[in-house]
N, C-alpha and C. Protein backbone atom coordinates (compact mmCIF):
# COMPACT_ATOMS: atom_id res chain seq x y z
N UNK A 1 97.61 110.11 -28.06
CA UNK A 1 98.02 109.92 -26.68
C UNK A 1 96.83 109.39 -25.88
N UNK A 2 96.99 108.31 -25.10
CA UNK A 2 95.74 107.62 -24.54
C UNK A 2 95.91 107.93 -22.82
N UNK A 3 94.91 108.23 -22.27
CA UNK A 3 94.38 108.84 -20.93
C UNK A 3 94.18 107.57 -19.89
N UNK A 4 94.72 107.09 -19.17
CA UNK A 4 94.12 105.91 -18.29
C UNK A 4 93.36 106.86 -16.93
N UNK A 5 92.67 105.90 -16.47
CA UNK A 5 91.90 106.13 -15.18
C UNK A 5 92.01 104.70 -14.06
N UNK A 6 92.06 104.81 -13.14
CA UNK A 6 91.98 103.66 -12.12
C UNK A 6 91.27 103.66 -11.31
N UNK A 7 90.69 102.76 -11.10
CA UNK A 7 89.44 102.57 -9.86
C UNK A 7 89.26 101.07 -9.09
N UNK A 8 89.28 101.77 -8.00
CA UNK A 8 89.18 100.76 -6.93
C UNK A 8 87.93 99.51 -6.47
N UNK A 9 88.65 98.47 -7.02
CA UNK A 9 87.34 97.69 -6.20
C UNK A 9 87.41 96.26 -5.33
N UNK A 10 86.58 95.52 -4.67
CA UNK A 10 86.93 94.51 -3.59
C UNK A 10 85.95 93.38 -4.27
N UNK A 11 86.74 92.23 -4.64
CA UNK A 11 85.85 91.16 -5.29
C UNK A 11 86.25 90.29 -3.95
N UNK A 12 84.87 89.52 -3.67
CA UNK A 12 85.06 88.19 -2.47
C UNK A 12 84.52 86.67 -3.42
N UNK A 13 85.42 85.57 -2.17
CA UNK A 13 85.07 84.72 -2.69
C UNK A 13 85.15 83.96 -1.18
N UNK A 14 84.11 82.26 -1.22
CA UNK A 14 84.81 81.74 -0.01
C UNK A 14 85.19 80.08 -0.43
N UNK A 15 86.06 80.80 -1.64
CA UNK A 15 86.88 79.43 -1.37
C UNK A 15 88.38 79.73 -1.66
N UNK A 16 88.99 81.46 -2.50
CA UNK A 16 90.15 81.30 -2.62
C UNK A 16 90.52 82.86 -2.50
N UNK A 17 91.48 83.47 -2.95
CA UNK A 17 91.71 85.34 -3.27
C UNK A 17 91.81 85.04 -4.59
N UNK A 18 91.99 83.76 -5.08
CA UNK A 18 92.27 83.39 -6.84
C UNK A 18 91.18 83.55 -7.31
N UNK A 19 90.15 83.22 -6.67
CA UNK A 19 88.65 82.99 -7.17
C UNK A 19 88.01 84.61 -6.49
N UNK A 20 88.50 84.99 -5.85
CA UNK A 20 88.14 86.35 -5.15
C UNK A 20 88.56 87.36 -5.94
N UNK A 21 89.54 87.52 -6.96
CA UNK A 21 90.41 88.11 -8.05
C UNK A 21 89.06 88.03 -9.49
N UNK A 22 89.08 86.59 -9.39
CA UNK A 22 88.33 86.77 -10.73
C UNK A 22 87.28 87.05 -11.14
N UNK A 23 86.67 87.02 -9.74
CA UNK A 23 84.94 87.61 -9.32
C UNK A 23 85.22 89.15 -9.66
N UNK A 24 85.76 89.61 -8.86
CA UNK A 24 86.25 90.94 -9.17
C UNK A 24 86.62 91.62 -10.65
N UNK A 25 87.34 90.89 -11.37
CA UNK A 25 87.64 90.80 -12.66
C UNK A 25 86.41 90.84 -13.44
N UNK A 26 85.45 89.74 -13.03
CA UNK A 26 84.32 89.33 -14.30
C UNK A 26 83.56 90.39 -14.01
N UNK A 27 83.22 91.07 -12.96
CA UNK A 27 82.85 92.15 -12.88
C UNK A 27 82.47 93.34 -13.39
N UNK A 28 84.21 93.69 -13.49
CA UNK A 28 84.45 94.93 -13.98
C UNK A 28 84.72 95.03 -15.67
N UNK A 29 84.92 93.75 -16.48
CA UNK A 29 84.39 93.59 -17.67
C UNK A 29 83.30 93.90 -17.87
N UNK A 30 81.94 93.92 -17.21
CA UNK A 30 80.68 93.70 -17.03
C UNK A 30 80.32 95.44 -17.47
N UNK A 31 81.39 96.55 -16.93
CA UNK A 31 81.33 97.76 -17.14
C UNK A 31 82.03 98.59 -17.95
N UNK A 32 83.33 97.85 -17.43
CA UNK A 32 84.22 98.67 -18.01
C UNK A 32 85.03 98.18 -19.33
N UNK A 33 85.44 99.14 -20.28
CA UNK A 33 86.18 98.52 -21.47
C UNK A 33 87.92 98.92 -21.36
N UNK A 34 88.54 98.74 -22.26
CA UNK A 34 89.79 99.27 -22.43
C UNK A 34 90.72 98.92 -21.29
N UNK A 35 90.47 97.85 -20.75
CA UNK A 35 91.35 97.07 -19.53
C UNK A 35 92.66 96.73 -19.37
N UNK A 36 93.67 97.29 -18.91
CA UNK A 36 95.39 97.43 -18.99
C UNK A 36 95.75 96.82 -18.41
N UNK A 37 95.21 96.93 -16.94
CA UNK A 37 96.42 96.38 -15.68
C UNK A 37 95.49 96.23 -14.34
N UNK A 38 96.21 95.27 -13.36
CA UNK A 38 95.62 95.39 -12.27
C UNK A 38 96.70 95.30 -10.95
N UNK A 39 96.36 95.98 -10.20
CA UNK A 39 97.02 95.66 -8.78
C UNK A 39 96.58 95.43 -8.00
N UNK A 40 96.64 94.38 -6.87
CA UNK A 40 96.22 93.60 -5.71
C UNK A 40 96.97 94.56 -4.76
N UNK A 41 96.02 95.50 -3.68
CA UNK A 41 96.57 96.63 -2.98
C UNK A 41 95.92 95.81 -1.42
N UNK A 42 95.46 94.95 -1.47
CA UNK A 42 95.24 93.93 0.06
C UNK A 42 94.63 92.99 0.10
N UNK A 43 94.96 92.51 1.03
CA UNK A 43 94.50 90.99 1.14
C UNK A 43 93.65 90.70 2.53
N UNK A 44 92.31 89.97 2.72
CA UNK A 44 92.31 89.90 3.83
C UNK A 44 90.91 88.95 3.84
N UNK A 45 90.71 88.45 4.75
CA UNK A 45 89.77 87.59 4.80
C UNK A 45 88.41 87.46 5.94
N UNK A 46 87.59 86.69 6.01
CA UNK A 46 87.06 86.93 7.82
C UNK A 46 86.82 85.74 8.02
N UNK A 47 86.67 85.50 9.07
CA UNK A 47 86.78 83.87 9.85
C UNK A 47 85.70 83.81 11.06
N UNK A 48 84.69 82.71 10.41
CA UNK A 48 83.58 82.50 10.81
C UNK A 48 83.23 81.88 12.24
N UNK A 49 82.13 81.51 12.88
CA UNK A 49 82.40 80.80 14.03
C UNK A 49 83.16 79.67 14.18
N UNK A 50 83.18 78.39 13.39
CA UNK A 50 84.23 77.52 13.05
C UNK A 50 85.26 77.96 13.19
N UNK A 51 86.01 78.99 13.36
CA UNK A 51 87.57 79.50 13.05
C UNK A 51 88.00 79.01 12.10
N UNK A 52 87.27 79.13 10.99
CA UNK A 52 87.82 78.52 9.49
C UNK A 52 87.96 80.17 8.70
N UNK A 53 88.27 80.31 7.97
CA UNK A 53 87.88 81.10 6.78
C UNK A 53 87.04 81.30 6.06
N UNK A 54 85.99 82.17 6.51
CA UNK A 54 84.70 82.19 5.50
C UNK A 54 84.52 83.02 4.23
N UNK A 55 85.35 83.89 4.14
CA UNK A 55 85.11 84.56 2.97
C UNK A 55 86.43 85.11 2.82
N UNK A 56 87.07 85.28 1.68
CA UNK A 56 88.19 85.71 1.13
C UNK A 56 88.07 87.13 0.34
N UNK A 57 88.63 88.26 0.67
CA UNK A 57 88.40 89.25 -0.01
C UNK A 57 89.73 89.88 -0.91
N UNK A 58 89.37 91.00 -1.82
CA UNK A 58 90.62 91.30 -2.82
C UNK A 58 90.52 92.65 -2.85
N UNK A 59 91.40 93.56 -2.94
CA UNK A 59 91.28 95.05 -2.83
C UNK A 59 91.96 95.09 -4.42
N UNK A 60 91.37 95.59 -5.26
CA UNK A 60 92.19 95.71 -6.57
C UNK A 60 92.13 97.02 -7.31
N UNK A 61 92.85 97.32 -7.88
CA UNK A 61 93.28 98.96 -9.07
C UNK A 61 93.36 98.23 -10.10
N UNK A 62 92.18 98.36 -10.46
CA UNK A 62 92.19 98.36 -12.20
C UNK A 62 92.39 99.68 -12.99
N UNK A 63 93.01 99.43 -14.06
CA UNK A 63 93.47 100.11 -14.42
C UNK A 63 92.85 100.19 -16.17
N UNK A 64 92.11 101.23 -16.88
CA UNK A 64 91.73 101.26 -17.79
C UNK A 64 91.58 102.60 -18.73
N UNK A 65 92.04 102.57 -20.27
CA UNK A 65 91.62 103.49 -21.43
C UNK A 65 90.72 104.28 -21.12
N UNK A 66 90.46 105.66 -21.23
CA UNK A 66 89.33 106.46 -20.68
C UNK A 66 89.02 106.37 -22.81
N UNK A 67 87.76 106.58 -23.40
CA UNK A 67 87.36 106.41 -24.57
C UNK A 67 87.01 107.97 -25.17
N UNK A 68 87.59 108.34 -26.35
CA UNK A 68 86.69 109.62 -26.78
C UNK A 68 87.76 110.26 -27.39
């Protein structure tokens, strides 16, 4: 019987939430093993003096195998 754990984290990017996702992603490979699932729990961005979009952010639940 296998045990999952989930943990929360916010990857940014400033050019997409696609590219803000995968920052986040390459990340948490970087630590974690046994990788299942993910959920995108918000979306949101901030907007610079330009009134453009400067940075794109990702709220995500990864979801992973606890080992042992």
């Amino acid at each position: 019987m296998a045990v999952a754990r989930i943990t929360e984290i916010i990857g940014s990017s400033e050019t997409s939430w696609d590219d803000a996702t995968k920052n986040a992603m390459d990340r948490a490979k970087q630590t974690l093993r046994g990788l299942t699932g993910l959920e995108v729990t918000k979306m949101n961005a901030s907007i610079g003096e330009d009134g453009q979009i400067a940075e794109y952010r990702i709220h995500l639940r990864i979801t992973f195998i606890l080992e042992g």
